[in-house]
N, C-alpha and C. Protein backbone atom coordinates (compact mmCIF):
# COMPACT_ATOMS: atom_id res chain seq x y z
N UNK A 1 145.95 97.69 -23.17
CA UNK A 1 146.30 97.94 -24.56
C UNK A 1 146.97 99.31 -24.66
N UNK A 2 148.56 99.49 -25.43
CA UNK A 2 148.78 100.95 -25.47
C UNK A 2 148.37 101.67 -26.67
N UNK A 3 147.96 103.22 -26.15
CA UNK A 3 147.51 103.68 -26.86
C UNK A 3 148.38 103.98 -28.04
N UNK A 4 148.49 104.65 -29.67
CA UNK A 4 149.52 105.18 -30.38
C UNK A 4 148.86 106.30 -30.18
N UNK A 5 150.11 107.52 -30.81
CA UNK A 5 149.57 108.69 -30.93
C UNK A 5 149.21 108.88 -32.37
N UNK A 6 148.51 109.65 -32.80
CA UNK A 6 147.87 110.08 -34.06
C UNK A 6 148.54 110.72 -34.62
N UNK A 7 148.42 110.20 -36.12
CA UNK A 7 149.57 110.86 -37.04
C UNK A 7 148.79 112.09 -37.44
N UNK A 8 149.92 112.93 -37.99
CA UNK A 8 149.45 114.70 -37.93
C UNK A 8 149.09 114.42 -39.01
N UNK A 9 147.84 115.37 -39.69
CA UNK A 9 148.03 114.97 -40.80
C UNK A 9 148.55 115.94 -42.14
N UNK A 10 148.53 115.54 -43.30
CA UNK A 10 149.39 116.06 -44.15
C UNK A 10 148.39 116.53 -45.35
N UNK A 11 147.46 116.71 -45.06
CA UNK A 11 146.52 116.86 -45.96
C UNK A 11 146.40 118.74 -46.24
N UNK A 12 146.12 118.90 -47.41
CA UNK A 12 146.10 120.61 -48.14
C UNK A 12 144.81 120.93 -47.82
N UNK A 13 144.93 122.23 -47.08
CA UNK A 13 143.76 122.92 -46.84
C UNK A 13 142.94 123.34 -48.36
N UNK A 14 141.93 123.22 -48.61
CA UNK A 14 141.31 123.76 -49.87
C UNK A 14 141.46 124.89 -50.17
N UNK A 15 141.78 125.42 -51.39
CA UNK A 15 142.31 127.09 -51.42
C UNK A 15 140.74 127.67 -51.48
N UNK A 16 140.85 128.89 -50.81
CA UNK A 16 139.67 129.55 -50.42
C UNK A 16 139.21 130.12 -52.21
N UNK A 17 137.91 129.86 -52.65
CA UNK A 17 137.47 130.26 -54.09
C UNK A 17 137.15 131.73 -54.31
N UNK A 18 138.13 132.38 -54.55
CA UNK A 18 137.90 134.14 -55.18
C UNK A 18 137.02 134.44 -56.15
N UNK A 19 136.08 135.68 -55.65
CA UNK A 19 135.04 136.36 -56.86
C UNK A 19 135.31 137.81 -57.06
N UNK A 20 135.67 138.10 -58.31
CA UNK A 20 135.99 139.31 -58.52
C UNK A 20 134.61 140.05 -57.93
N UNK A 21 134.91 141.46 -58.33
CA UNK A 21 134.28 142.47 -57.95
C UNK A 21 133.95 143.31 -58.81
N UNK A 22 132.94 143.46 -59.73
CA UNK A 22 132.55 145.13 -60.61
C UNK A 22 131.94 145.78 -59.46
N UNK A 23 132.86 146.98 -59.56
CA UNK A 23 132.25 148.05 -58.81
C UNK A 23 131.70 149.16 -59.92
N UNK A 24 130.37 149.52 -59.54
CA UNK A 24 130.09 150.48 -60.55
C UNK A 24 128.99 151.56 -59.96
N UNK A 25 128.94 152.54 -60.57
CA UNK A 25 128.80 154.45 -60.27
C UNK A 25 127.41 153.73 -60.51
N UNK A 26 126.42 154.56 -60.24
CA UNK A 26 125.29 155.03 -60.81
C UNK A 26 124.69 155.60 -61.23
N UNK A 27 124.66 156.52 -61.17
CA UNK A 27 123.47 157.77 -62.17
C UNK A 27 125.07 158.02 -63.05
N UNK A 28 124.47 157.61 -64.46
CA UNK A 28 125.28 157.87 -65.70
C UNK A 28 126.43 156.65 -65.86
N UNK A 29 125.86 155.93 -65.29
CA UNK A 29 126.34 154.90 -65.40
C UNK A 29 125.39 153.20 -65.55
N UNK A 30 124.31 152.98 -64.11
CA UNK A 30 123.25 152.08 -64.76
C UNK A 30 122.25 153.26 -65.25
N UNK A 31 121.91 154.30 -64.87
CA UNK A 31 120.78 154.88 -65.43
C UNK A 31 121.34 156.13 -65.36
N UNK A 32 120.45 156.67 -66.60
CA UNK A 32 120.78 157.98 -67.00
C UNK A 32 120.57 159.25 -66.09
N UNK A 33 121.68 159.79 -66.31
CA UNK A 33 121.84 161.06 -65.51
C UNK A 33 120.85 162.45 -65.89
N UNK A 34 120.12 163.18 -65.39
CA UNK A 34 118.97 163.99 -65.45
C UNK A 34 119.71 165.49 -65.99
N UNK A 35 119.51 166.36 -66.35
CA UNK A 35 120.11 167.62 -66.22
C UNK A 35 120.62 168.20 -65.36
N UNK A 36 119.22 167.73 -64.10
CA UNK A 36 119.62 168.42 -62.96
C UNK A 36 120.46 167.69 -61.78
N UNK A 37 120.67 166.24 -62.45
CA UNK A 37 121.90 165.30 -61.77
C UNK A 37 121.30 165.54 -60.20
N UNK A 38 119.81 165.38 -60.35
CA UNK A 38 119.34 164.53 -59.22
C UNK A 38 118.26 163.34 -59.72
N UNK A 39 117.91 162.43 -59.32
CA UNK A 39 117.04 161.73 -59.29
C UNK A 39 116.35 161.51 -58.42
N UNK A 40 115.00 162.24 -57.94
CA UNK A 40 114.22 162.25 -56.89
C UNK A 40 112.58 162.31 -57.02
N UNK A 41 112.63 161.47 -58.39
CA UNK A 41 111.07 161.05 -58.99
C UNK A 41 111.46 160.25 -60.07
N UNK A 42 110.38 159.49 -59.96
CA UNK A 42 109.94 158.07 -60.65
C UNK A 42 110.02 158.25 -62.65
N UNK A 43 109.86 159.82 -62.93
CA UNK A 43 109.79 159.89 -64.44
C UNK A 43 111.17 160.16 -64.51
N UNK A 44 111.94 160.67 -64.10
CA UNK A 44 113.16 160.54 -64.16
C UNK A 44 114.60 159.10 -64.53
N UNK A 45 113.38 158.12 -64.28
CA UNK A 45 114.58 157.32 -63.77
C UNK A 45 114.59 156.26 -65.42
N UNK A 46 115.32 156.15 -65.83
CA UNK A 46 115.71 155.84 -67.30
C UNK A 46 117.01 154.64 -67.27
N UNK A 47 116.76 153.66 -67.69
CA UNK A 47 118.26 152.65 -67.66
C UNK A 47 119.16 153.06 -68.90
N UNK A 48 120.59 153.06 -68.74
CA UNK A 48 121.39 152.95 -70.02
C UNK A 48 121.51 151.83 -70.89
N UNK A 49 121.40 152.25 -72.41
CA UNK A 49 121.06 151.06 -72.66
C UNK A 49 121.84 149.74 -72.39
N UNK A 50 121.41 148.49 -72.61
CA UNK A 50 121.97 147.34 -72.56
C UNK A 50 123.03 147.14 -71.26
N UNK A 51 122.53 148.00 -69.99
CA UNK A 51 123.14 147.52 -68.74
C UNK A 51 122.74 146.08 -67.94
N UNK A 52 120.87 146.24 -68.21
CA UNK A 52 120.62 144.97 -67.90
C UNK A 52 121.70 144.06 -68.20
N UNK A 53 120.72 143.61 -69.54
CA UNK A 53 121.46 142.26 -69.68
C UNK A 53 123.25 142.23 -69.68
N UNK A 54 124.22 143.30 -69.72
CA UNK A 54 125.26 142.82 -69.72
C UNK A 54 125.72 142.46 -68.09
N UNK A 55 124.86 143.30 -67.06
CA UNK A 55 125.08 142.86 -65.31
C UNK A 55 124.50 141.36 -65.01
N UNK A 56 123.60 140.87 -66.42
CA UNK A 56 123.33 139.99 -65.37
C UNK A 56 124.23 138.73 -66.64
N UNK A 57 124.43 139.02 -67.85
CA UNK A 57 126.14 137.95 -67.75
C UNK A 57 127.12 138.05 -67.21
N UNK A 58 127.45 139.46 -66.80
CA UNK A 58 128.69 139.19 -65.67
C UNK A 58 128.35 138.81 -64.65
N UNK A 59 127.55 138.82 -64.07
CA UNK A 59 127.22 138.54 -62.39
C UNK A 59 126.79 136.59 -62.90
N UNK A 60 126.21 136.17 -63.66
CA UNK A 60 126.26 134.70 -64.46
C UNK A 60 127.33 134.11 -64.33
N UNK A 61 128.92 134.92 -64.84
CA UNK A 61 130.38 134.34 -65.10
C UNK A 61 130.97 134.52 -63.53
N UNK A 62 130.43 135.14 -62.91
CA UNK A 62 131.28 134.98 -61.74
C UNK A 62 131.33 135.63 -60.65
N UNK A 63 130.93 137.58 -61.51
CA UNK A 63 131.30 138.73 -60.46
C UNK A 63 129.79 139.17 -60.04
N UNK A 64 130.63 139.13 -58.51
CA UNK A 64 129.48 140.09 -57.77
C UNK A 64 129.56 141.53 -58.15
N UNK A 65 128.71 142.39 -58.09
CA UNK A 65 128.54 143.71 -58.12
C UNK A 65 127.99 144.23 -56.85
N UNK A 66 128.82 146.05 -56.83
CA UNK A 66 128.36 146.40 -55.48
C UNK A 66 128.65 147.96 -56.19
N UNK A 67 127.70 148.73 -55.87
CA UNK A 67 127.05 150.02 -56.09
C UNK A 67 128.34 151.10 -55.03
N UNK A 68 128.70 151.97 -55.75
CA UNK A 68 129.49 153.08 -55.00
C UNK A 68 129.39 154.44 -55.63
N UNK A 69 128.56 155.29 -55.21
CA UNK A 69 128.11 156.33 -56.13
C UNK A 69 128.38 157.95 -54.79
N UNK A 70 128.15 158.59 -55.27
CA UNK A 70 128.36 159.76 -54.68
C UNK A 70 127.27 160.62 -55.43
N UNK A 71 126.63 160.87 -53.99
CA UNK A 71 124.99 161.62 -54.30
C UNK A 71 125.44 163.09 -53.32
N UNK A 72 125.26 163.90 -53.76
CA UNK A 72 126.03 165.25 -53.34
C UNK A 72 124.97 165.85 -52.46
N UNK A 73 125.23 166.09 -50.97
CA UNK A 73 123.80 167.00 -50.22
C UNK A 73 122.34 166.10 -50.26
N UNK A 74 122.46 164.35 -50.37
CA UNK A 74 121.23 164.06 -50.36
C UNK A 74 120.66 164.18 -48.68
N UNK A 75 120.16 164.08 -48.64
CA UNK A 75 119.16 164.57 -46.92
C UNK A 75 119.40 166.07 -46.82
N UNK A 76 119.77 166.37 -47.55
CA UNK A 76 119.60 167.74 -47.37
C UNK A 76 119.68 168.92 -48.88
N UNK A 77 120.24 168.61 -49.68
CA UNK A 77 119.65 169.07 -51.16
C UNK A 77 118.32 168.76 -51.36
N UNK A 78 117.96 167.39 -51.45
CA UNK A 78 116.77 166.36 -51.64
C UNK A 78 117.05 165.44 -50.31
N UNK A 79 115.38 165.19 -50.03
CA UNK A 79 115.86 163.83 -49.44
C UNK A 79 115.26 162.59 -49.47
N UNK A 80 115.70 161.99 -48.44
CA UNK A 80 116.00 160.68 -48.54
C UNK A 80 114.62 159.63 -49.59
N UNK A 81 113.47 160.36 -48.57
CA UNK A 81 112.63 159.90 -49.23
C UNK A 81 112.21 160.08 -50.61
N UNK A 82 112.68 160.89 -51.41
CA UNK A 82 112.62 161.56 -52.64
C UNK A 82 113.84 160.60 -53.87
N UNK A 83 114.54 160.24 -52.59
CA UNK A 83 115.65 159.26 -53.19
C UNK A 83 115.35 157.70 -53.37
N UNK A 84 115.28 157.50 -52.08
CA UNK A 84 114.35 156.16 -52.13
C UNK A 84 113.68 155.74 -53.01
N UNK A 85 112.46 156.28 -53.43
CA UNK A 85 111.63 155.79 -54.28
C UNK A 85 112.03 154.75 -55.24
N UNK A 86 112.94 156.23 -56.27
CA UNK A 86 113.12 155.97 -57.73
C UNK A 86 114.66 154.70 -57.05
N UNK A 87 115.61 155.06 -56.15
CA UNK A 87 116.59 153.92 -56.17
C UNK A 87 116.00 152.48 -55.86
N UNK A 88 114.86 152.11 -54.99
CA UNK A 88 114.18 150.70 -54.76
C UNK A 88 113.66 150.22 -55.94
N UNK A 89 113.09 150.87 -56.48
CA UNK A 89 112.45 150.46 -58.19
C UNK A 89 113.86 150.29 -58.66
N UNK A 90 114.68 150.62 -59.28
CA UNK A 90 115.43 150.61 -60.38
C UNK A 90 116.61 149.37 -59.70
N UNK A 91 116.86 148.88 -58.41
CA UNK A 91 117.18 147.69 -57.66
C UNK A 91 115.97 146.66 -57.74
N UNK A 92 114.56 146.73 -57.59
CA UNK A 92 113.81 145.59 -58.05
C UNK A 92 113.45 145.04 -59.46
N UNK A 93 113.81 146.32 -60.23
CA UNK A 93 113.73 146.03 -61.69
C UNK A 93 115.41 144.84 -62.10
N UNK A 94 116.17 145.39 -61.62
CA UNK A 94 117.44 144.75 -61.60
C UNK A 94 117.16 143.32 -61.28
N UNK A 95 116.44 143.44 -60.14
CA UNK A 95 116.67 141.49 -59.35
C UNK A 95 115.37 141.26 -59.92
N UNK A 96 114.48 141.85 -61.10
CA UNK A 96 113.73 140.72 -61.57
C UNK A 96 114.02 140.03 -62.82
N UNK A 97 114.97 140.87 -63.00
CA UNK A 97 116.19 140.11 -64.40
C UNK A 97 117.31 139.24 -64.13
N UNK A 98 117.65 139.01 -62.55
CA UNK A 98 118.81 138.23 -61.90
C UNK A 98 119.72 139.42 -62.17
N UNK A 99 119.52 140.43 -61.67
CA UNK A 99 121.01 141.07 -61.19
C UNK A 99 120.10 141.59 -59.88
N UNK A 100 121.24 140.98 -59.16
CA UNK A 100 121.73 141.64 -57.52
C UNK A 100 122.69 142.24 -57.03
N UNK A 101 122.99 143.17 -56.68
CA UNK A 101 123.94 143.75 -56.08
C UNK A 101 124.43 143.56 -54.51
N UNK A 102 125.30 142.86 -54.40
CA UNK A 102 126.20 142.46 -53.05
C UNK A 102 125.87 143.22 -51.69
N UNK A 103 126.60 144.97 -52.59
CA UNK A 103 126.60 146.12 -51.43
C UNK A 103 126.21 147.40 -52.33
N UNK A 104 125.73 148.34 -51.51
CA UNK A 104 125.49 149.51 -52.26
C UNK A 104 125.84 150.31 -51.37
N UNK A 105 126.88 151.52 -51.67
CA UNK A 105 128.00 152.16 -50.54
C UNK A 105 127.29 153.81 -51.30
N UNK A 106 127.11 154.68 -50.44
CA UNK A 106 126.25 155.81 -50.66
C UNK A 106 127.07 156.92 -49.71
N UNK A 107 127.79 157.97 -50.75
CA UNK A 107 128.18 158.80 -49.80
C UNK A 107 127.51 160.61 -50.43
N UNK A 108 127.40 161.13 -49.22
CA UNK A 108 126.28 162.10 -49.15
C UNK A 108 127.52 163.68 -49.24
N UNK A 109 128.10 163.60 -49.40
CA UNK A 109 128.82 165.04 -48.81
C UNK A 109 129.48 165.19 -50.43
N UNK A 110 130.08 166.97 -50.01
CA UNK A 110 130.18 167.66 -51.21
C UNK A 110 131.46 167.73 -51.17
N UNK A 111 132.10 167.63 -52.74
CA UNK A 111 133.40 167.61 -53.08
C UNK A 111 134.40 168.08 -52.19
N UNK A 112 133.84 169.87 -52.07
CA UNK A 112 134.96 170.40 -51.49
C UNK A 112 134.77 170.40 -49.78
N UNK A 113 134.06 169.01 -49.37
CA UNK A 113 134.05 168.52 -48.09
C UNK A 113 135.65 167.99 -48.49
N UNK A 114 136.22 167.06 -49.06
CA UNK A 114 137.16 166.41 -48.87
C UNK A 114 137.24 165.07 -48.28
N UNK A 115 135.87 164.55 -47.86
CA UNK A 115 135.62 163.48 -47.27
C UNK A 115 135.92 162.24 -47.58
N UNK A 116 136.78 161.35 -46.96
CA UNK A 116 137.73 160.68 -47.40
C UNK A 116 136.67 158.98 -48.09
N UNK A 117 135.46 159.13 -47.77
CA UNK A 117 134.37 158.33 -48.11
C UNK A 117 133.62 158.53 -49.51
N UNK A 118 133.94 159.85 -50.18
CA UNK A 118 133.74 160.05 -51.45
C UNK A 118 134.63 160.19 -52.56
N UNK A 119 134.35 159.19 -53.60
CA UNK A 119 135.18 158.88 -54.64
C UNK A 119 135.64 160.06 -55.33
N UNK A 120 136.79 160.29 -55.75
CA UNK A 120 137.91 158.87 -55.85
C UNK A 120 138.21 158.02 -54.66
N UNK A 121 138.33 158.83 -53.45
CA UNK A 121 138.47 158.45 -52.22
C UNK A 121 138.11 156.94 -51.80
N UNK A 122 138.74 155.86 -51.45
CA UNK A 122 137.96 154.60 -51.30
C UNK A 122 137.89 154.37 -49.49
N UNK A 123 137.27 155.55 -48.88
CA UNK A 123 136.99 155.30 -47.60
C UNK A 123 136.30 154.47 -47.53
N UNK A 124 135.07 154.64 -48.62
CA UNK A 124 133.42 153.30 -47.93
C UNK A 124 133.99 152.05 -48.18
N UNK A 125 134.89 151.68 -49.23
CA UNK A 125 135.05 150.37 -49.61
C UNK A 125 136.39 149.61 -48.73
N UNK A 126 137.00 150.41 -48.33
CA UNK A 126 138.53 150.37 -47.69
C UNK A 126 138.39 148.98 -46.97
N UNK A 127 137.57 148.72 -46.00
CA UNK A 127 137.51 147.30 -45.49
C UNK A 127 137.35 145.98 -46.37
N UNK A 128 137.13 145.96 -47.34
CA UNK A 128 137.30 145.18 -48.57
C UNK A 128 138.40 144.56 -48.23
N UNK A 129 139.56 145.29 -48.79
CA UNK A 129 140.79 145.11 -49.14
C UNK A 129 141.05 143.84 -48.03
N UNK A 130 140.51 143.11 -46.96
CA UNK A 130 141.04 142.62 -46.43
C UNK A 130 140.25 141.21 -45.96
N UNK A 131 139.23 141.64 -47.02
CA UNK A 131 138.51 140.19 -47.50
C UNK A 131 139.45 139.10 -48.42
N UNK A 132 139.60 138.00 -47.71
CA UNK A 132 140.31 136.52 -48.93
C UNK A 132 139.67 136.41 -49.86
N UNK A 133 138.36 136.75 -49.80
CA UNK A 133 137.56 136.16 -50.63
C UNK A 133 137.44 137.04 -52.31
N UNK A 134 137.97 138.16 -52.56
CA UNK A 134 137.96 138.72 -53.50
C UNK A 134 139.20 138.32 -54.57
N UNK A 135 138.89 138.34 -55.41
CA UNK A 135 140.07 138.32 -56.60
C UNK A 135 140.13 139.76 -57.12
N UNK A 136 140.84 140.45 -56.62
CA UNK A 136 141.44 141.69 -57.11
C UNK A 136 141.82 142.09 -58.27
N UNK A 137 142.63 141.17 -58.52
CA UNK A 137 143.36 141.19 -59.98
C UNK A 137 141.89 141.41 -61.47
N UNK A 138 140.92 140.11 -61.08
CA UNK A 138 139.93 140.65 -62.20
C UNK A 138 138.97 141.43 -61.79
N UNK A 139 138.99 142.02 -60.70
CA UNK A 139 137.96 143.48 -60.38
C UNK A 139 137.79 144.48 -60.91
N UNK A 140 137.33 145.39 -60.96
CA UNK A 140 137.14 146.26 -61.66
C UNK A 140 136.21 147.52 -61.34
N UNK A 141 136.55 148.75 -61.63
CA UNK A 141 135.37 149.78 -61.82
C UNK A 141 134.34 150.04 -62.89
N UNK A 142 133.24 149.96 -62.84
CA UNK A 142 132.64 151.20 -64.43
C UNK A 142 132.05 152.30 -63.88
N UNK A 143 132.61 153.46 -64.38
CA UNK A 143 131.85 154.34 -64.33
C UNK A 143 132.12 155.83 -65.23
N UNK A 144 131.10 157.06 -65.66
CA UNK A 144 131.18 157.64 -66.40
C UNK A 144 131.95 159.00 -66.41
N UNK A 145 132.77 159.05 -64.96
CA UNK A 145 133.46 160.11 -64.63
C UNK A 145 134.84 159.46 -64.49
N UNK A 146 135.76 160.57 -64.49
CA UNK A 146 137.47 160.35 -64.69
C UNK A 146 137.58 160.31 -63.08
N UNK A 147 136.46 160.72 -61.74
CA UNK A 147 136.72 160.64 -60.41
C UNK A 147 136.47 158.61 -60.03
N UNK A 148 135.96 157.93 -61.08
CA UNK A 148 135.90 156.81 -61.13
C UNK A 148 136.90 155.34 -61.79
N UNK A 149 137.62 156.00 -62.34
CA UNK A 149 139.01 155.59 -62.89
C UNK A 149 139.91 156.02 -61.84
N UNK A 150 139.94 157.56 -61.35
CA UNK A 150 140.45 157.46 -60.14
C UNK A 150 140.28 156.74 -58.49
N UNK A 151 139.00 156.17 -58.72
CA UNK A 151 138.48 155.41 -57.68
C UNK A 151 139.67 154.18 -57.40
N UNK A 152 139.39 153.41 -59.10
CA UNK A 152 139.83 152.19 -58.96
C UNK A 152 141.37 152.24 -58.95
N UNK A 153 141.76 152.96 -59.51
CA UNK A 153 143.31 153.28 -59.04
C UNK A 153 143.59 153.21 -57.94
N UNK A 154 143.15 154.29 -57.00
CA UNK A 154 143.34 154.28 -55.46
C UNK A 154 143.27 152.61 -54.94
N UNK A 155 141.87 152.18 -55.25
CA UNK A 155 142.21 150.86 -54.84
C UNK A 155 142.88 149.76 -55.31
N UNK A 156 143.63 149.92 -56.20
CA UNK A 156 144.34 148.92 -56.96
C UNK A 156 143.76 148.05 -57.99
N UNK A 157 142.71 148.36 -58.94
CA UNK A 157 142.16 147.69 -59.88
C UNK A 157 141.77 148.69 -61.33
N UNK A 158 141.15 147.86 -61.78
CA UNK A 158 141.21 148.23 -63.45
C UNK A 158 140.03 148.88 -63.40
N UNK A 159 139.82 149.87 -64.57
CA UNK A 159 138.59 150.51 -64.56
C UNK A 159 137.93 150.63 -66.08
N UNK A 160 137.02 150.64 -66.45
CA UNK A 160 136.04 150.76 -67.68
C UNK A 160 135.48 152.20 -67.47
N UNK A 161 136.07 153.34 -68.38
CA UNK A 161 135.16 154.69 -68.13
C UNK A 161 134.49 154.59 -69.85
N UNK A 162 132.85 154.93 -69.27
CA UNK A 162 131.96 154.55 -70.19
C UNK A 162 131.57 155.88 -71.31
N UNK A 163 131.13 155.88 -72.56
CA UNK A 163 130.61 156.79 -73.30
C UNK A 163 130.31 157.73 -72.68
N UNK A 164 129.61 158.80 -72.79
CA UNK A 164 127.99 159.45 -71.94
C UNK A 164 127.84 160.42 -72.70
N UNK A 165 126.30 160.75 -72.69
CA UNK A 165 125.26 161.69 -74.01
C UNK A 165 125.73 162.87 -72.95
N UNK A 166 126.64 163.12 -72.06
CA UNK A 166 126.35 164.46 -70.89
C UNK A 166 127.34 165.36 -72.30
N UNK A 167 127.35 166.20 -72.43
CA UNK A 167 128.37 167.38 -73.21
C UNK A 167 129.18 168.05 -72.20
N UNK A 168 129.02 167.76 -71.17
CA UNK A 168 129.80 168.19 -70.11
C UNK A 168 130.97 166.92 -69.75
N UNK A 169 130.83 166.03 -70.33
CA UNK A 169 131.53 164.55 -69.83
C UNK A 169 132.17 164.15 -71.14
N UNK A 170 133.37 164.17 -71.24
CA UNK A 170 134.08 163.65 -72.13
C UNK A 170 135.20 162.68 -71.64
N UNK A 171 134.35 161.54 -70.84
CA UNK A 171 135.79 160.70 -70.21
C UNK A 171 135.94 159.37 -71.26
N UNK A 172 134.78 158.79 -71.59
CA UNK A 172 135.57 157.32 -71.90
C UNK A 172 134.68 156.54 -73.11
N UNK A 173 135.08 155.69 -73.62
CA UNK A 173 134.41 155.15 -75.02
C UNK A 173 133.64 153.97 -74.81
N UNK A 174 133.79 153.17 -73.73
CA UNK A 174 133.12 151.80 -73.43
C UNK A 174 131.52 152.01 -73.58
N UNK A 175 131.08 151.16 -74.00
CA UNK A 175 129.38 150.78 -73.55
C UNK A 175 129.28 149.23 -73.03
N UNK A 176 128.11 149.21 -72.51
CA UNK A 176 127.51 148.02 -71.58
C UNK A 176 127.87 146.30 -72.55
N UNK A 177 127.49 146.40 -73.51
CA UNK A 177 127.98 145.41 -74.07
C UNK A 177 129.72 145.03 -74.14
N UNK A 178 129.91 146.07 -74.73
CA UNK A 178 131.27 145.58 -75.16
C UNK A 178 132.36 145.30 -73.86
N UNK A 179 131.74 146.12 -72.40
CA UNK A 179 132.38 145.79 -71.49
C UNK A 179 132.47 143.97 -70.64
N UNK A 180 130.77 143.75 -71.58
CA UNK A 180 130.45 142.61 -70.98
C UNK A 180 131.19 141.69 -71.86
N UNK A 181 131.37 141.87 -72.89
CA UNK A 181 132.11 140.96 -74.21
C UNK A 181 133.35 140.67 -73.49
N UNK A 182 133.80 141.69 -73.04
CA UNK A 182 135.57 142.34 -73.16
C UNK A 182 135.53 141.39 -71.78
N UNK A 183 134.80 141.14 -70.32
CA UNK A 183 135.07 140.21 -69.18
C UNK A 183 135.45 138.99 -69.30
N UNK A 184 133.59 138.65 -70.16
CA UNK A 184 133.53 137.11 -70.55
C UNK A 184 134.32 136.52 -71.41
N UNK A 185 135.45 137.40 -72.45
CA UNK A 185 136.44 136.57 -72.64
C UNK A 185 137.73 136.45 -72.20
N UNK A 186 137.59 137.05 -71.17
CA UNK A 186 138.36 137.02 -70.41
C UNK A 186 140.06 137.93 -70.52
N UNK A 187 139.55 138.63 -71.55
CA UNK A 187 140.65 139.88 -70.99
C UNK A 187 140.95 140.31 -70.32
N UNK A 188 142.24 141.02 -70.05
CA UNK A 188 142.71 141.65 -68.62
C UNK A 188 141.76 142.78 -68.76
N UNK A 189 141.52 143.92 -67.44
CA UNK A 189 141.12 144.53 -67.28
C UNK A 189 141.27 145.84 -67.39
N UNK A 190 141.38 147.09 -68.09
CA UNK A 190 141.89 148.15 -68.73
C UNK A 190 142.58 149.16 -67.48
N UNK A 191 144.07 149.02 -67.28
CA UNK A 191 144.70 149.65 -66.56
C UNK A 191 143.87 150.91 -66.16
N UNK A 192 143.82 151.71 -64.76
CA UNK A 192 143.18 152.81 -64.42
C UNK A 192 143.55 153.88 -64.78
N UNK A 193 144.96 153.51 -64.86
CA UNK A 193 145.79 154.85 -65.28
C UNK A 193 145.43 155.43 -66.65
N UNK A 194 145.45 154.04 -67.81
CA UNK A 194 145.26 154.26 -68.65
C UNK A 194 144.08 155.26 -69.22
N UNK A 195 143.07 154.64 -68.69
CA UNK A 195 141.79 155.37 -68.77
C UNK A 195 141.58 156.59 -68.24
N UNK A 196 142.20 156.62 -67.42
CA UNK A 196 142.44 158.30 -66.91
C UNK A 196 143.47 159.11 -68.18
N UNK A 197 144.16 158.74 -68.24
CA UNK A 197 145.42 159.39 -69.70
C UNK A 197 144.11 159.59 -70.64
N UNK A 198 143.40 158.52 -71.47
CA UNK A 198 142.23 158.50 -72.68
C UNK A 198 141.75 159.52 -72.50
N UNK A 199 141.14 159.72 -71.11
CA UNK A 199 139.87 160.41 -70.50
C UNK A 199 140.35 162.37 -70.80
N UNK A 200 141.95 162.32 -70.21
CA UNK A 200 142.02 163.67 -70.01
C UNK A 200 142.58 163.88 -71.65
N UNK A 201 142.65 163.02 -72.71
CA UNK A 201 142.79 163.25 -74.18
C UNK A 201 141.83 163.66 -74.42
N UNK A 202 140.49 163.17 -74.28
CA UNK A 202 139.32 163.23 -74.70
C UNK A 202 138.69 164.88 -73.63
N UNK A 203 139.59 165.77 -73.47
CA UNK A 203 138.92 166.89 -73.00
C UNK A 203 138.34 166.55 -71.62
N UNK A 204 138.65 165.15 -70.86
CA UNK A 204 137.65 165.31 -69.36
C UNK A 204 138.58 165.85 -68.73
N UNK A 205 137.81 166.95 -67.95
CA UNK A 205 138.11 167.80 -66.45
C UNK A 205 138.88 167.08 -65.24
N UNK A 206 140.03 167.18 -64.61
CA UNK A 206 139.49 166.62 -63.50
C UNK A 206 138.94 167.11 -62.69
């Protein structure tokens, strides 16, 4: 009997399914920032309001979240263990409401290090960029400094710079709700640039 050969086939690979990305700051951003802009005890540690529930409808609609904060001299200002504490609580309080966070990217060194791993800088996240699996376009930053609008710039996405009670911080007007409103209906995402222009109207430093 002769054999035929097998027809090639013509069939469409399935397009690979993209999940955006909120990337967001932490101290003064999910929880409130201290005077002394450390957090290295348990009475300290305070949520902003209505972050819960708006992380865990966005993370509901689609986006993962992943933590990128810049903790200045920790292991050696404060350390680790002093850090620990209050950050494991305020991550189990999170995942007993259904928010999880993907990744949590932690860089330790001081500004005028220059270290290309601390934001704006997107050293920690840089391998990203070369994941299929992200949708870029609806990604996004939040956070309460104008070095966080500059984050998401560097990497090519939109950023949310939030209120804050600091008198030292005059970057941005968003709160937790209205950012969550402003996803789920699916608006574009507030140019970086833009928010940087608002930010340095509004008296922020760079």
């Amino acid at each position: 009997m002769q054999k035929t050969q097998a027809q090639t086939s013509n069939a469409v690979e399935p397009k690979i399914k993209k999940r955006p990305i909120l990337f967001v700051d932490r101290d003064g951003t999910l929880i409130k920032e201290p005077e002394d802009y450390i957090i290295d005890s348990y009475h300290k540690l305070r949520f902003l309001p209505g972050v819960i529930i708006a992380l865990s409808q966005i993370q509901a609609a689609g986006w993962d979240i992943v933590i990128v904060t810049n903790q200045d001299g920790l292991g050696e200002r404060y350390s680790w263990d002093d850090f620990n504490g209050p950050h494991e609580l305020m991550l189990e309080i999170f995942a007993s409401q259904g928010v999880t966070f993907k990744e949590v990217f932690i860089d330790t060194t001081y500004r005028h290090q220059g270290a290309h791993t601390r934001k704006p800088e997107i050293g920690l996240v840089a391998h990203l960029k070369d994941d299929p699996t992200i949708d870029w376009e609806r990604s996004a930053m939040v956070g309460d400094r104008i070095t966080d609008a500059q984050f998401a710039e560097n990497l090519g996405i939109g950023a949310f710079l939030l209120a804050s009670s600091d008198p030292n911080l005059h970057c941005g007007t968003w709160v937790w709700p209205q950012i969550a409103q402003h996803l789920l209906a699916g608006h574009p995402v507030p140019k970086a640039q833009e928010e940087i222009a608002a930010a340095k109207d509004l008296g922020a430093q760079v």
